[in-house]
Protein backbone atom coordinates (compact mmCIF):
# COMPACT_ATOMS: atom_id res chain seq x y z
CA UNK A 1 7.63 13.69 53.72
CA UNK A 2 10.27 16.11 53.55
CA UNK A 3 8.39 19.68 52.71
CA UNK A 4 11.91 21.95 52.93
CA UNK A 5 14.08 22.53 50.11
CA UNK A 6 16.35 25.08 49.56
CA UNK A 7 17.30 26.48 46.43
CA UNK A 8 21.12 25.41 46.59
CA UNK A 9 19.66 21.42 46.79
CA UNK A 10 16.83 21.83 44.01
CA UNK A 11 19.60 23.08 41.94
CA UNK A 12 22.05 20.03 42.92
CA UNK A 13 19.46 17.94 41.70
CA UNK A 14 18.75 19.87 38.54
CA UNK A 15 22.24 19.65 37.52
CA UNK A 16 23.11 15.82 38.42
CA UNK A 17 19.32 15.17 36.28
CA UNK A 18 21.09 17.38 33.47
CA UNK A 19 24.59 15.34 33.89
CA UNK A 20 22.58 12.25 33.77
CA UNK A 21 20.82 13.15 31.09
CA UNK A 22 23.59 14.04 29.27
CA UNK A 23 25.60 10.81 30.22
CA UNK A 24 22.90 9.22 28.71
CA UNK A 25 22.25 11.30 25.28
CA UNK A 26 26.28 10.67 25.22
CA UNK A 27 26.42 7.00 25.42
CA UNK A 28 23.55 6.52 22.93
CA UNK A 29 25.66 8.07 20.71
CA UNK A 30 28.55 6.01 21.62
CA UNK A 31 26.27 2.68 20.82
CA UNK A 32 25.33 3.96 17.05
CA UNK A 33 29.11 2.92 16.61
CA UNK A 34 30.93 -0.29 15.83
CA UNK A 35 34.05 0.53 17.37
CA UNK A 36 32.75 3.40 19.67
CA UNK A 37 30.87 1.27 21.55
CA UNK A 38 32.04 -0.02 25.18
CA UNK A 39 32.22 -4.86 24.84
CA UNK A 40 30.49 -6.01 27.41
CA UNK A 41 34.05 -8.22 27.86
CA UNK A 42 37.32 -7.78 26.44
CA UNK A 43 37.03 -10.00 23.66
CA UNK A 44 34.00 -11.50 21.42
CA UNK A 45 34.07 -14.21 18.70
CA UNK A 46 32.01 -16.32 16.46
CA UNK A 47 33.09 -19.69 16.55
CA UNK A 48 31.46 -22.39 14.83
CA UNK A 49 31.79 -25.88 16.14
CA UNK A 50 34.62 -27.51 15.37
CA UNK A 51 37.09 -24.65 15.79
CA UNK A 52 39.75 -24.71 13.58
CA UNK A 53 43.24 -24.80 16.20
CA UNK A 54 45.41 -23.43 13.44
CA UNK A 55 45.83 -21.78 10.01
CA UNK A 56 44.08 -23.43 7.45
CA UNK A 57 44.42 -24.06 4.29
CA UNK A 58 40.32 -25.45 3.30
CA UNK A 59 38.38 -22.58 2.75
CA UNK A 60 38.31 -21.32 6.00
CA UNK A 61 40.10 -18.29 7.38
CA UNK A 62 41.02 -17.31 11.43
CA UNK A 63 40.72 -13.39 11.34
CA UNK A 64 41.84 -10.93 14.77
CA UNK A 65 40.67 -7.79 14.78
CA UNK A 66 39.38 -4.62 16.40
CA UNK A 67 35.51 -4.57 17.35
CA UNK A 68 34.28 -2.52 14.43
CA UNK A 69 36.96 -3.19 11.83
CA UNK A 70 34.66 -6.27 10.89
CA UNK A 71 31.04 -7.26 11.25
CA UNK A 72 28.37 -10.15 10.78
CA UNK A 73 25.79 -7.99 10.49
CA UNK A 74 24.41 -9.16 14.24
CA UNK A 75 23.90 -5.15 15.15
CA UNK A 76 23.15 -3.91 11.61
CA UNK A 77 22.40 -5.06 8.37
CA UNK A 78 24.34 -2.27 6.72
CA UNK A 79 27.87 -3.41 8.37
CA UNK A 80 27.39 -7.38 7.28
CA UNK A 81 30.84 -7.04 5.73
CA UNK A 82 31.74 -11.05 6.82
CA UNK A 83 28.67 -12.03 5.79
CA UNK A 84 29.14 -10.67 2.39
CA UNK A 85 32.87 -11.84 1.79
CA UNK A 86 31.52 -15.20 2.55
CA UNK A 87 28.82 -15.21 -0.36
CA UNK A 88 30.72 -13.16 -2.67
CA UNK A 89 34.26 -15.40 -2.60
CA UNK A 90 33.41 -18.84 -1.09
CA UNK A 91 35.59 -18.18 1.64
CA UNK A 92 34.54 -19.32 5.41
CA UNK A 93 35.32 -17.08 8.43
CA UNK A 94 35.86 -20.17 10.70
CA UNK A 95 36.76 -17.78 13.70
CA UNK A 96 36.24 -13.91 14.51
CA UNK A 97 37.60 -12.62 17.25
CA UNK A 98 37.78 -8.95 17.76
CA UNK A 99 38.71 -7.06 21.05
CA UNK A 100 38.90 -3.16 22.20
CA UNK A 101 42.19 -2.25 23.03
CA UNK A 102 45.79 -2.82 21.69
CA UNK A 103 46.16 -4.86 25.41
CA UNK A 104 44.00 -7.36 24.39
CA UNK A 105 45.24 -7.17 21.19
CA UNK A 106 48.47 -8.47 21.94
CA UNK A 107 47.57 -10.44 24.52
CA UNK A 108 45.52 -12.85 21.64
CA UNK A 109 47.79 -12.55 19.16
CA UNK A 110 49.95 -14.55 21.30
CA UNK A 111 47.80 -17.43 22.03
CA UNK A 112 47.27 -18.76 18.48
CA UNK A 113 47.56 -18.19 14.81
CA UNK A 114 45.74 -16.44 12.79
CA UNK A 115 45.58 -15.83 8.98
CA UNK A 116 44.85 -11.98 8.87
CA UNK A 117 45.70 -9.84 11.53
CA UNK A 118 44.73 -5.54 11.44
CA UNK A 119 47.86 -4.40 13.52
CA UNK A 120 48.40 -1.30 14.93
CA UNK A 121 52.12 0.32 15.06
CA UNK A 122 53.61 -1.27 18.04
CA UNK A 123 52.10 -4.56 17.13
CA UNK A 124 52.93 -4.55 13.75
CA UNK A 125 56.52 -3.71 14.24
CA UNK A 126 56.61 -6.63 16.84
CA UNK A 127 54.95 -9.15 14.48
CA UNK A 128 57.30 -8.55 11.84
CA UNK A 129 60.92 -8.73 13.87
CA UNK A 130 59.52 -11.59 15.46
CA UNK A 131 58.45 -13.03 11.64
CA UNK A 132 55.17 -13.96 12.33
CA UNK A 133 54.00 -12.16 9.39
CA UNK A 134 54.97 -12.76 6.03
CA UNK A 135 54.89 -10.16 3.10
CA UNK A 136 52.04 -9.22 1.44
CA UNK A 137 52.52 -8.48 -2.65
CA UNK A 138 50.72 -5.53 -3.52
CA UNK A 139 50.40 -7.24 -7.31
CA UNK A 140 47.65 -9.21 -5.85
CA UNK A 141 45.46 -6.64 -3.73
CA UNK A 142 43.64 -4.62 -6.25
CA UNK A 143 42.87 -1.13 -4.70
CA UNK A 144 46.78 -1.02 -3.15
CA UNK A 145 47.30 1.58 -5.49
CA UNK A 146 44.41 3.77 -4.52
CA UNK A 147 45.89 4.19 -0.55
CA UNK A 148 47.58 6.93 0.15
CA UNK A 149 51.57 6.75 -0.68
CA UNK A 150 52.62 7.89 2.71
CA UNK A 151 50.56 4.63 4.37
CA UNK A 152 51.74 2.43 2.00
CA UNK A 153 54.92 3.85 3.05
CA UNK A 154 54.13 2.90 6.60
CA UNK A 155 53.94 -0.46 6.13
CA UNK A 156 57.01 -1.09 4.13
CA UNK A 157 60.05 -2.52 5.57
CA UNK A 158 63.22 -3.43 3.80
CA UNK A 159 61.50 -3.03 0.72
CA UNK A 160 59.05 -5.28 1.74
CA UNK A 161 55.26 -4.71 1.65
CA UNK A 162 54.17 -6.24 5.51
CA UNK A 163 50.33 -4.76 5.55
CA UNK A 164 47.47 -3.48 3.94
CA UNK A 165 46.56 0.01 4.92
CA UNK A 166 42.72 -0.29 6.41
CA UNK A 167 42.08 3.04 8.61
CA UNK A 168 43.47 5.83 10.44
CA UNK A 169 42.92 8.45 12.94
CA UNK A 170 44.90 11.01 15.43
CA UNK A 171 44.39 12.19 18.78
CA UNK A 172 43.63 15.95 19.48
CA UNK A 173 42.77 17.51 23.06
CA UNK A 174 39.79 18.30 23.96
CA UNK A 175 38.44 20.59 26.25
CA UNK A 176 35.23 21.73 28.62
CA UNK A 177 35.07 25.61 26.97
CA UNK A 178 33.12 26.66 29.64
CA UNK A 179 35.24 25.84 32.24
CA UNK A 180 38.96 25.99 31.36
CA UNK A 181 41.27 27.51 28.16
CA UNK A 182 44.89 26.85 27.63
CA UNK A 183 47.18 25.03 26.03
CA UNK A 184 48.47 21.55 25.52
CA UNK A 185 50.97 21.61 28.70
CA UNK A 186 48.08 22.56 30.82
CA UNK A 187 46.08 19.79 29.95
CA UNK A 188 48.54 17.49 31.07
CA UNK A 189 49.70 19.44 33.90
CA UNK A 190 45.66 19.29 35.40
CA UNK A 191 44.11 16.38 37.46
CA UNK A 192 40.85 16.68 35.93
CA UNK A 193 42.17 14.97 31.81
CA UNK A 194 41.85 11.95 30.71
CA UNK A 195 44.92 9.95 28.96
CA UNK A 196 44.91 7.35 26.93
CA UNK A 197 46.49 4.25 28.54
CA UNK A 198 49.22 3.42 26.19
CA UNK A 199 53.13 3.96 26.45
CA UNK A 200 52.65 5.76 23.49
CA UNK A 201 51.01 8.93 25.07
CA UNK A 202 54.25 9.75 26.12
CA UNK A 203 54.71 11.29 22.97
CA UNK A 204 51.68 13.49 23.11
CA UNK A 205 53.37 14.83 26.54
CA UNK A 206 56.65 15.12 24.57
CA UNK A 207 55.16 17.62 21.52
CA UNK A 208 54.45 19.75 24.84
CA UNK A 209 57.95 20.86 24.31
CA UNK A 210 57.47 22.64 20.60
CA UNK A 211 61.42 21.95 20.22
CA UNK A 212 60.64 18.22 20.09
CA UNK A 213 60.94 17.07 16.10
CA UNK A 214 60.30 13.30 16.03
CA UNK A 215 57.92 12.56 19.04
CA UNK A 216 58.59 8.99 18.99
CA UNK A 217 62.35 9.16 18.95
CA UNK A 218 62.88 10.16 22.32
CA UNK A 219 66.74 10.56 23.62
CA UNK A 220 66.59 9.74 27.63
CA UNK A 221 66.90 13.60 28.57
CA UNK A 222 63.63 14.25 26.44
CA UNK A 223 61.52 11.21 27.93
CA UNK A 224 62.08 12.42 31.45
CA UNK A 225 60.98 15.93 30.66
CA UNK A 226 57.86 14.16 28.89
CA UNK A 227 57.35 11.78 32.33
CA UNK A 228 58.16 14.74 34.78
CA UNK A 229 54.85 16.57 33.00
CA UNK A 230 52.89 13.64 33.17
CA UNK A 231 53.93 13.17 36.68
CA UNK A 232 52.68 16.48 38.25
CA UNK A 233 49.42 14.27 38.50
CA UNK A 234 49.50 10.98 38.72
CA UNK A 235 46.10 10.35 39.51
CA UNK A 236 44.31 11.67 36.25
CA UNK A 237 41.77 9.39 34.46
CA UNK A 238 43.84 6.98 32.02
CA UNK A 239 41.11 5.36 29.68
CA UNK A 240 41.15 2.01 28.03
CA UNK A 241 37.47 2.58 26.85
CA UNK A 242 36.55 6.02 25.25
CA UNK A 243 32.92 5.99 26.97
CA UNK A 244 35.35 6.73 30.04
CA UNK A 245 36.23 10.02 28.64
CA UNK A 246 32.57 10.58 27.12
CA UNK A 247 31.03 10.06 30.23
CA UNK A 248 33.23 12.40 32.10
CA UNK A 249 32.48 15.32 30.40
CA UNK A 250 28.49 14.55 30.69
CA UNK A 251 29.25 14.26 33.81
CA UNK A 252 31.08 17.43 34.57
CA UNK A 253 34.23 15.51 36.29
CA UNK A 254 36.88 16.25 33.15
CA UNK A 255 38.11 18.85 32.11
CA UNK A 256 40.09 17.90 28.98
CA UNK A 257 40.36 14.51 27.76
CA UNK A 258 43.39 13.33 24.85
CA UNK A 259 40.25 11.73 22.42
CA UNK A 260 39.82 11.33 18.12
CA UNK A 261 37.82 14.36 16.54
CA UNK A 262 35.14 11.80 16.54
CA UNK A 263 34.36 12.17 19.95
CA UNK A 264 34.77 15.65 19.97
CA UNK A 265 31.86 15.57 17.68
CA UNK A 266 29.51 13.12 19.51
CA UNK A 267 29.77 15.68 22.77
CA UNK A 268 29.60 18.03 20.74
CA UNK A 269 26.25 16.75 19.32
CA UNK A 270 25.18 16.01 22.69
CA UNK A 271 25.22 19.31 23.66
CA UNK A 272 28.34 19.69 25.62
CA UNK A 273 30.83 23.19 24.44
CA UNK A 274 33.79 21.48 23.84
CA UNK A 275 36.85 22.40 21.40
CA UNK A 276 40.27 20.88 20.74
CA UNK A 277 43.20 22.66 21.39
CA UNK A 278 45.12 23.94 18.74
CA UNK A 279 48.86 22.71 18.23
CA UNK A 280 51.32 22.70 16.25
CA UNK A 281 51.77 18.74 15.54
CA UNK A 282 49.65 16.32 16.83
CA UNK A 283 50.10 11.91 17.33
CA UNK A 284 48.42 9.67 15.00
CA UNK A 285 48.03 5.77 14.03
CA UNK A 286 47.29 3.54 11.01
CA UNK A 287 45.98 -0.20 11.52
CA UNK A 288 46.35 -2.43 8.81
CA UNK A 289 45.75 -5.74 7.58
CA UNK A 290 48.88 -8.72 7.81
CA UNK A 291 49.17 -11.87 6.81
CA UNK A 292 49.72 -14.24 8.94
CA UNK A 293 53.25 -16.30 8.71
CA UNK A 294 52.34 -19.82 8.31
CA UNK A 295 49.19 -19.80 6.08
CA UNK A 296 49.69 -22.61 3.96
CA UNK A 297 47.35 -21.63 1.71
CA UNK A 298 46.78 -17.29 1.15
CA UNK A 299 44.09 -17.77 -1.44
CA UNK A 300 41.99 -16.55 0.63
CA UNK A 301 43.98 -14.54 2.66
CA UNK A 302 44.27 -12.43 -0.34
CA UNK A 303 40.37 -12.60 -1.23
CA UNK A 304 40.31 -11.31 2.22
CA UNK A 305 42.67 -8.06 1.96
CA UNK A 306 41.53 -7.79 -1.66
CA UNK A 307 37.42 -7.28 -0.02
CA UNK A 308 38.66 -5.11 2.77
CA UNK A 309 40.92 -2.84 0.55
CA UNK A 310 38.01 -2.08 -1.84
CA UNK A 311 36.82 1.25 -1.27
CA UNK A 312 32.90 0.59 -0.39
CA UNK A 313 34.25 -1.90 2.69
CA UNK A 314 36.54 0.77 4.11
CA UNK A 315 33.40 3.64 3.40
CA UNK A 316 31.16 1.35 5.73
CA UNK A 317 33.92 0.63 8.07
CA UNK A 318 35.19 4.27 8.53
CA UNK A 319 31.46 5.50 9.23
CA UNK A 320 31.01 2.61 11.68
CA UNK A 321 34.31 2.87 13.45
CA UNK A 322 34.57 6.82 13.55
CA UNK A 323 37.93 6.56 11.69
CA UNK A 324 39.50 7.91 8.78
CA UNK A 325 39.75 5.57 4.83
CA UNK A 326 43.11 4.47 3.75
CA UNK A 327 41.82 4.22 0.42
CA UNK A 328 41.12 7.98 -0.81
CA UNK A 329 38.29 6.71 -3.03
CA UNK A 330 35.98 5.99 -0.13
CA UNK A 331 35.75 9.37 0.79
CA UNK A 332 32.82 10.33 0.08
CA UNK A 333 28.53 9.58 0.89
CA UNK A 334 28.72 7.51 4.39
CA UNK A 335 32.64 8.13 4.84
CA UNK A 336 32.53 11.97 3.80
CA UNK A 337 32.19 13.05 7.05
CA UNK A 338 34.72 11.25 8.67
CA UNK A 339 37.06 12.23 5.79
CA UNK A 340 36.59 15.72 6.39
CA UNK A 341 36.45 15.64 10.28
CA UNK A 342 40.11 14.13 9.82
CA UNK A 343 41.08 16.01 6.68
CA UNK A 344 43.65 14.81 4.11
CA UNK A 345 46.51 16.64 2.52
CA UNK A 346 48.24 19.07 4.09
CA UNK A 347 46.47 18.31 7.41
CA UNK A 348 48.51 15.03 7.25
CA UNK A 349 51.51 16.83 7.30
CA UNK A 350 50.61 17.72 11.43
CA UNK A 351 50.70 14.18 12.47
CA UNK A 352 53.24 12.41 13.63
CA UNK A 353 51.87 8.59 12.66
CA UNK A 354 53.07 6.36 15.82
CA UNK A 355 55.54 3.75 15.39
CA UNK A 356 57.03 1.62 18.10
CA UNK A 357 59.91 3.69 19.64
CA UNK A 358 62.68 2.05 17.96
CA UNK A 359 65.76 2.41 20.36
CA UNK A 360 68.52 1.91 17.77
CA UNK A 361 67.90 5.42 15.99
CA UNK A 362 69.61 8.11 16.85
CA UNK A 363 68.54 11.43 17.10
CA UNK A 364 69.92 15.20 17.11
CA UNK A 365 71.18 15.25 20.92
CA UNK A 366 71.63 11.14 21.42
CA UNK A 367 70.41 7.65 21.37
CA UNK A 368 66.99 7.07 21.13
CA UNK A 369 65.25 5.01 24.28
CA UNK A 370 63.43 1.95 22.72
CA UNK A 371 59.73 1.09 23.44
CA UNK A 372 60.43 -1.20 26.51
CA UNK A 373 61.46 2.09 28.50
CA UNK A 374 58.58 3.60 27.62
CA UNK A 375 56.32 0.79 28.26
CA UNK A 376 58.40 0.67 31.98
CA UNK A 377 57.79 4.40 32.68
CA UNK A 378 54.49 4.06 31.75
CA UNK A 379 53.87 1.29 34.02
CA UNK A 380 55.29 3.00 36.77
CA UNK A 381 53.06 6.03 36.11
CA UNK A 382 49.45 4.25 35.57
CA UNK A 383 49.88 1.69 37.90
């Protein structure tokens, strides 16, 4: 046996017990959460047998969602939102499946129908110009006028209602306040951040540049100054899975990380000193519910955005998920905190709400590039 240690090794192994330790208190965190929490695979469903292979129009409803956004009840009783629906309308949820990223979000949405779909920004604006979504009358979703009018705004098109607002949330920067200070263009300028892996964090590197208005509308001149930032280091941490970016601050191997104020909370709770950086404008997202364009029958379809519009379903959800109500009436006992880690009013006037770069705008100094330059840039970057 080994009798000789020095003090520098004892103290190695303190601190990797402490980072473990950490890593762990972290990621127990992570698990008390419905969308938090890492899927053991990309995608989960409940699938009775037979399967329905397309929309139906019996009873029975086809639903694609994100992992959190709605539950059986399998981890808690207290998120049995399906379950619930079921007894309360008559409705069946023939298939569930719910994945973790807007990747694999897309990627199912193209392999079959389904009745109700909770979209993000890019996705959304893709289902609709490619009309496999059909408008959703607000006349028949009770609660629609108890969401916030600049969501409601975010899902009209044409004058056409194309979603039901569900939740929302924004990315800040976070940062180890023991170790390193500074500002938003050093975060992205260091090799120890983690990014989100999305096209659309170019414009978080784009509201680097304070002269930047509409983060989203890039011309080609501002989109290379965005990618020559994010290219001083290409090989960052980009994160698919937030536990990534938990984990690396337990861990001691980040030093910023672009996350939600929810996990700046959970390190926070788990001991670790970190603060967001303040800005002046920050990027933010809202996922709602669409109908699907060939339900032949939206009875209930409608139960369905009717249940998840109501504002104890999105108080359960926005507790579970670590996201922010669309409905402003469900702020309050499990949602409160979420409502006020997020804020409402004028702190929604700091976000920039993400919509797929639309290429055909214009803005003060040129043509805007369109989301397929982005998403090749971005390709090129996180490869």
């Amino acid at each position: 046996m080994l009798q000789h240690t020095d003090e520098g090794t004892k103290g190695d192994i303190v601190d990797r017990r402490r980072a473990c330790a950490l890593a762990l208190a972290a990621s127990a965190l992570v698990a008390g959460m419905g969308a938090a929490r890492p899927a053991p695979t990309p995608t989960s469903s409940r699938t009775p047998t037979p399967t329905p292979s397309a929309t139906q129009s019996d009873g029975t409803l086809q639903i694609l969602t994100y992992r959190g956004y709605a539950e059986y009840g399998g981890v808690s009783p207290k998120v049995n939102w399906v379950g619930s629906f079921e007894k309360e309308t008559g409705c069946r949820v023939a298939k569930l499946d719910t994945v973790q990223t807007a990747e694999d979000m897309a990627s199912r949405v193209n392999s079959q129908a389904y009745d109700v779909i909770s979209a993000g920004p890019v996705l959304a604006a893709q289902l609709i110009e490619g009309k496999r979504v059909q408008p959703v009358d607000p006349a028949k979703v009770s609660g629609y006028d108890d969401i916030d009018d600049r969501f409601r705004d975010m899902v009209t098109v044409s004058g056409k209602v194309y979603g039901v607002p569900y939740l929302w949330g924004y990315h800040e920067f976070v940062y180890d306040s023991s170790q390193v200070k500074g500002d938003l263009r050093q975060a992205f300028a260091s090799g120890r951040v983690a990014l989100r892996d999305s096209p659309l964090t170019i414009a978080d590197a784009a509201l680097a540049d304070k002269s930047v208005k509409e983060p989203f509308e890039l011309t080609e001149e501002q989109l290379d100054q965005a990618m020559a930032l994010l290219e001083e280091h290409k090989d960052r941490t980009y994160w698919r899975n937030p536990i990534d970016l938990v984990q690396g601050f337990a861990t001691g191997s980040l030093d910023y990380a672009q996350a939600t104020p929810y996990y700046r909370l959970l390190l926070q709770k788990a001991g670790k000193p970190v603060k967001a950086l303040k800005t002046h404008r920050t990027t933010g997202w809202l996922d709602s519910w669409m109908l699907g364009a060939n339900v032949p029958d939206t009875t209930c379809a409608y139960r369905w955005l009717n249940w998840m519009t109501a504002a104890g379903v999105q108080r359960d959800a926005a507790a579970w998920a670590g996201l922010a109500p669309a409905n402003a009436k469900a702020c309050k006992g499990r949602a409160k905190l979420m409502c006020d880690t997020y804020g409402r009013g004028k702190r929604l006037d700091r976000v920039s709400f993400a919509v797929r770069p639309p290429g055909d705008c214009r803005a003060d100094d040129g043509e805007c590039t369109d989301y397929k330059a982005w998403t090749e840039r971005w390709q090129s970057l996180a490869k």
